[in-house]
N, C-alpha and C. Protein backbone atom coordinates (compact mmCIF):
# COMPACT_ATOMS: atom_id res chain seq x y z
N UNK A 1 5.09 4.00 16.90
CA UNK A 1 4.06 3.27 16.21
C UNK A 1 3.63 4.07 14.98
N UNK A 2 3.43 3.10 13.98
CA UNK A 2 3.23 4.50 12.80
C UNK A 2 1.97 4.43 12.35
N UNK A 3 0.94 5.49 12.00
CA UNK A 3 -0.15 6.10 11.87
C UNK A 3 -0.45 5.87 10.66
N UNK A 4 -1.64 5.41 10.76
CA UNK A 4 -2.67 4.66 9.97
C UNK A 4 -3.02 6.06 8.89
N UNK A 5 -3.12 5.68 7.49
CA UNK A 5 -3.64 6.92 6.85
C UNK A 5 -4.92 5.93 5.92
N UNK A 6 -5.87 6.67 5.97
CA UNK A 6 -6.75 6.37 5.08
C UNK A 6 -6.80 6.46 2.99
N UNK A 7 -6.80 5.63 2.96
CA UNK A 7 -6.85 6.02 1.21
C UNK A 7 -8.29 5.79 0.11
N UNK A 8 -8.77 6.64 -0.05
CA UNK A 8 -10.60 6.47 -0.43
C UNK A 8 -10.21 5.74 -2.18
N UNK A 9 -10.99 4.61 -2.25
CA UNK A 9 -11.16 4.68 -4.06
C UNK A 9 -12.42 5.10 -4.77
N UNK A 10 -12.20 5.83 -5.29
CA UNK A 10 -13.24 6.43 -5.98
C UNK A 10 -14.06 5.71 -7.30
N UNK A 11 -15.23 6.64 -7.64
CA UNK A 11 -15.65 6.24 -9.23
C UNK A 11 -15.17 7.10 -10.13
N UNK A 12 -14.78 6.32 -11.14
CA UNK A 12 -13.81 7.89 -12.30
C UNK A 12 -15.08 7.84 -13.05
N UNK A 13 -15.87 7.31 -13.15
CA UNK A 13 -17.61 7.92 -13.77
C UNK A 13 -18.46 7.36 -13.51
N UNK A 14 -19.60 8.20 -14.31
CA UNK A 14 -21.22 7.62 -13.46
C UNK A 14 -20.98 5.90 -13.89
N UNK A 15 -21.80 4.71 -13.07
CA UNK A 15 -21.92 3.77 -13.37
C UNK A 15 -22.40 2.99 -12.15
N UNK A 16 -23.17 1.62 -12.86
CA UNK A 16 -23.59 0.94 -11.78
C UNK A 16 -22.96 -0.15 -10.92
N UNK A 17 -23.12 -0.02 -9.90
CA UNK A 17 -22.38 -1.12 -9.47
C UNK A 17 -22.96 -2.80 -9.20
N UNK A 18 -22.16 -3.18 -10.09
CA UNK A 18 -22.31 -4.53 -10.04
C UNK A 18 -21.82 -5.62 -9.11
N UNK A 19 -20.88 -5.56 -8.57
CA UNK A 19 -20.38 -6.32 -7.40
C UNK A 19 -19.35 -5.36 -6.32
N UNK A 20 -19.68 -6.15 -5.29
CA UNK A 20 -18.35 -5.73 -4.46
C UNK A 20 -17.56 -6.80 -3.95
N UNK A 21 -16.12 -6.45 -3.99
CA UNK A 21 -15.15 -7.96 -3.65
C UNK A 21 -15.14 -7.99 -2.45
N UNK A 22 -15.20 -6.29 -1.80
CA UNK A 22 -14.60 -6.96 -0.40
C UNK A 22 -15.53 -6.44 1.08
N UNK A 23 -15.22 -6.80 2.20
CA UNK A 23 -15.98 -6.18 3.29
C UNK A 23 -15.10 -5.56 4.14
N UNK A 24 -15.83 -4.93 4.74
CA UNK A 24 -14.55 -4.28 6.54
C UNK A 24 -13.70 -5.52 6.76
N UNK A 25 -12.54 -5.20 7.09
CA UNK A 25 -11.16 -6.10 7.62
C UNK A 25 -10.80 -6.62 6.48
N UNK A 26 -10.98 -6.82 5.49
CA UNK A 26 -10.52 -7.85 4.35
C UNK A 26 -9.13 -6.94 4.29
N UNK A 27 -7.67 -7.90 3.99
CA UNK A 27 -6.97 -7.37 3.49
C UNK A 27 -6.97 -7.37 2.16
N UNK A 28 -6.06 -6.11 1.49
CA UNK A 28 -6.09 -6.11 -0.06
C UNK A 28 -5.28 -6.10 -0.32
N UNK A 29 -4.28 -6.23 -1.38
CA UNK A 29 -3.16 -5.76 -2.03
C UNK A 29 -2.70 -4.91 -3.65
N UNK A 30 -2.24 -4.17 -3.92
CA UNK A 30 -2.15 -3.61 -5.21
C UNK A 30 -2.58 -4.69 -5.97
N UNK A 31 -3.49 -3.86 -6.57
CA UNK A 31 -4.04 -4.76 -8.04
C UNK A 31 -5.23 -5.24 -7.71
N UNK A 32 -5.63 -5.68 -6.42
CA UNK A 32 -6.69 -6.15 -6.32
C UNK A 32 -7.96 -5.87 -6.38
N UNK A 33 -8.97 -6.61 -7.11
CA UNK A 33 -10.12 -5.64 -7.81
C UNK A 33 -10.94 -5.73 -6.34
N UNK A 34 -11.80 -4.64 -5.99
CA UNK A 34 -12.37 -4.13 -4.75
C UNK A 34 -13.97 -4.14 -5.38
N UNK A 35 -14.47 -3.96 -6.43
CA UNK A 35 -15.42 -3.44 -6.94
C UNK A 35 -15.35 -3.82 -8.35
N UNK A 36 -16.69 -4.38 -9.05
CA UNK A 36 -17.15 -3.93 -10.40
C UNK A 36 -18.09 -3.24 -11.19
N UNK A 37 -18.28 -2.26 -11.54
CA UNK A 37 -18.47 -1.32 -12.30
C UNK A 37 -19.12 -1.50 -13.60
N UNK A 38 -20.39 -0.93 -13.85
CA UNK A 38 -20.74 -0.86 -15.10
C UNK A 38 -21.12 0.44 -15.72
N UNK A 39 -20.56 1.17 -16.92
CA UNK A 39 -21.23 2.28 -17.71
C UNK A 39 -20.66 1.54 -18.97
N UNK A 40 -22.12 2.70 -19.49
CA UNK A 40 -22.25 1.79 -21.02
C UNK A 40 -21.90 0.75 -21.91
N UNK A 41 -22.79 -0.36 -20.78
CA UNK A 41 -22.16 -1.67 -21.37
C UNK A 41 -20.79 -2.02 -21.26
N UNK A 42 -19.93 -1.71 -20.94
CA UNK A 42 -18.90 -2.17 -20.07
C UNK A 42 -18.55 -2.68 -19.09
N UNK A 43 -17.43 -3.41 -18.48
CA UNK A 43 -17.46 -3.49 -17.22
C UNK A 43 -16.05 -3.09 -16.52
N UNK A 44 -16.22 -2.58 -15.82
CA UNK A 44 -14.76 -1.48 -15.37
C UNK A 44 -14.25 -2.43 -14.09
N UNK A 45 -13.18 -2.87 -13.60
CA UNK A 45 -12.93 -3.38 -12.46
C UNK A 45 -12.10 -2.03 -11.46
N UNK A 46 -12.09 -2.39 -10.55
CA UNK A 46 -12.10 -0.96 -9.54
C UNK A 46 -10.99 -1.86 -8.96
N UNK A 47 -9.56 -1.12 -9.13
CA UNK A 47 -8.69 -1.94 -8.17
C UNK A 47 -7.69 -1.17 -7.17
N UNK A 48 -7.49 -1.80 -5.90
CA UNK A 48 -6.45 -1.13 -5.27
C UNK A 48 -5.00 -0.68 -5.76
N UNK A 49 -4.57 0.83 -5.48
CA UNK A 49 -3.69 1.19 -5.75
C UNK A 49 -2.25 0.72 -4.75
N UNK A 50 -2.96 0.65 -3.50
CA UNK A 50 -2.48 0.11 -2.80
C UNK A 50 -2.60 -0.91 -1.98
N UNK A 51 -1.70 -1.45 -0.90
CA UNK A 51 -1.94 -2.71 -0.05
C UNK A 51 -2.67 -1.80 1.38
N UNK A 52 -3.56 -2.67 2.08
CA UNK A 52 -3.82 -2.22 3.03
C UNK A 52 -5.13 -3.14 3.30
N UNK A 53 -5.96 -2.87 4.79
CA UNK A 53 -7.21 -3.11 4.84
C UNK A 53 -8.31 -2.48 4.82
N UNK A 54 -9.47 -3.06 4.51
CA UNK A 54 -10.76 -2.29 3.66
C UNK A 54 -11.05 -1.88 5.43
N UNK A 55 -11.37 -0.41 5.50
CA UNK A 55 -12.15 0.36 6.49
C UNK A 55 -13.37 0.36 6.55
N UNK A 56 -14.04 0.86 5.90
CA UNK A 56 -15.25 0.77 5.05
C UNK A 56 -15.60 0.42 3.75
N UNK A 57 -16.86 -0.25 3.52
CA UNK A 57 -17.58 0.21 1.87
C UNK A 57 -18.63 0.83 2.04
N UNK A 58 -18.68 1.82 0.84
CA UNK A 58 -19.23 3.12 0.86
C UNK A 58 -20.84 2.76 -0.20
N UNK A 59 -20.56 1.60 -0.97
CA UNK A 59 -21.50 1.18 -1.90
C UNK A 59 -22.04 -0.66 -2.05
N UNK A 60 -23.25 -0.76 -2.41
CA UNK A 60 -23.65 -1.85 -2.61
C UNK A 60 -23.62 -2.04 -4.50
N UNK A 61 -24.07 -3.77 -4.55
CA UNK A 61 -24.34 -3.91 -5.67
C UNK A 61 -26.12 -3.42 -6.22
N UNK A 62 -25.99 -2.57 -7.41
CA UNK A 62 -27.42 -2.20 -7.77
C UNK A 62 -27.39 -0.48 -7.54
N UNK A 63 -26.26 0.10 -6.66
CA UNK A 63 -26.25 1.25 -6.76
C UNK A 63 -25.70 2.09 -7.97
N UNK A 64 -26.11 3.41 -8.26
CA UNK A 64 -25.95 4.01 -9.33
C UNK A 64 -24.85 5.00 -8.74
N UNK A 65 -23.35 5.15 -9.00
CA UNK A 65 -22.29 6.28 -8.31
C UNK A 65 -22.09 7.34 -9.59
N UNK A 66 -21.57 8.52 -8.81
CA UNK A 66 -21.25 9.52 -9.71
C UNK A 66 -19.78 9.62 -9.59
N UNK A 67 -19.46 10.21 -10.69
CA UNK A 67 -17.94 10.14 -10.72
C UNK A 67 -17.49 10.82 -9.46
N UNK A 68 -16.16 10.44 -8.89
CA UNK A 68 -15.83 11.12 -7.43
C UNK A 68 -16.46 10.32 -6.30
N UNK A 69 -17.71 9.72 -6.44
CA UNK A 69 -18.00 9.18 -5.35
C UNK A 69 -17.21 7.71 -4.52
N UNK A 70 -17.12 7.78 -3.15
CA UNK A 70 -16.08 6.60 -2.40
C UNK A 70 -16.74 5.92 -2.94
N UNK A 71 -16.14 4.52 -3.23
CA UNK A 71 -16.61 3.49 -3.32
C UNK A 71 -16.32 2.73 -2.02
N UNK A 72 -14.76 2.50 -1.20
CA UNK A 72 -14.04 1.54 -0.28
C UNK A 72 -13.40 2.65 -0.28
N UNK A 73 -13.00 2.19 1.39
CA UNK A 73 -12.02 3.29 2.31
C UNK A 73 -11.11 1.73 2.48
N UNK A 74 -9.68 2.43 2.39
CA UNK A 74 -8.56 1.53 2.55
C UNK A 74 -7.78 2.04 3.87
N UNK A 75 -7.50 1.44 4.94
CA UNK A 75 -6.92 1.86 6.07
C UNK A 75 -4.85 1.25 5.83
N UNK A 76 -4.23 2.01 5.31
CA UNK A 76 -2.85 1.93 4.71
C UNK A 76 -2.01 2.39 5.98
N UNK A 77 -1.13 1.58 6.66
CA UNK A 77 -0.34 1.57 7.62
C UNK A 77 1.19 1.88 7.16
């Protein structure tokens, strides 16, 4: 049986978060935006690198993240 590895997505900078796409169990697939993101007037979409299902989310909408911080834990089989 092969072993589940976790894959965290992060924030690559400070910013607020404006939405989240997904919840525990949702499957995802590469590309798919997980999160949106705002610094300075922008809006950054946060997408999976990989396929897998969401483990956790680490953030709501209205929170302020620092760069590095989880946003979604991806459970990748």
């Amino acid at each position: 049986m092969p072993r589940e590895q976790v894959t965290e997505i992060v924030a690559e900078m400070v910013a607020n978060v404006l939405s989240v796409a997904v919840g525990p169990g949702d499957a995802v697939a590469v590309g798919d935006t997980v999160a949106l993101l705002e610094s300075m007037k922008m809006e950054i979409p946060m997408l999976a690198e990989v396929a897998g299902t969401v483990r956790a989310v680490k953030v709501a909408p209205g929170d302020v993240v620092q760069e590095g911080d989880v946003l979604v834990e991806l459970l990748v089989s």
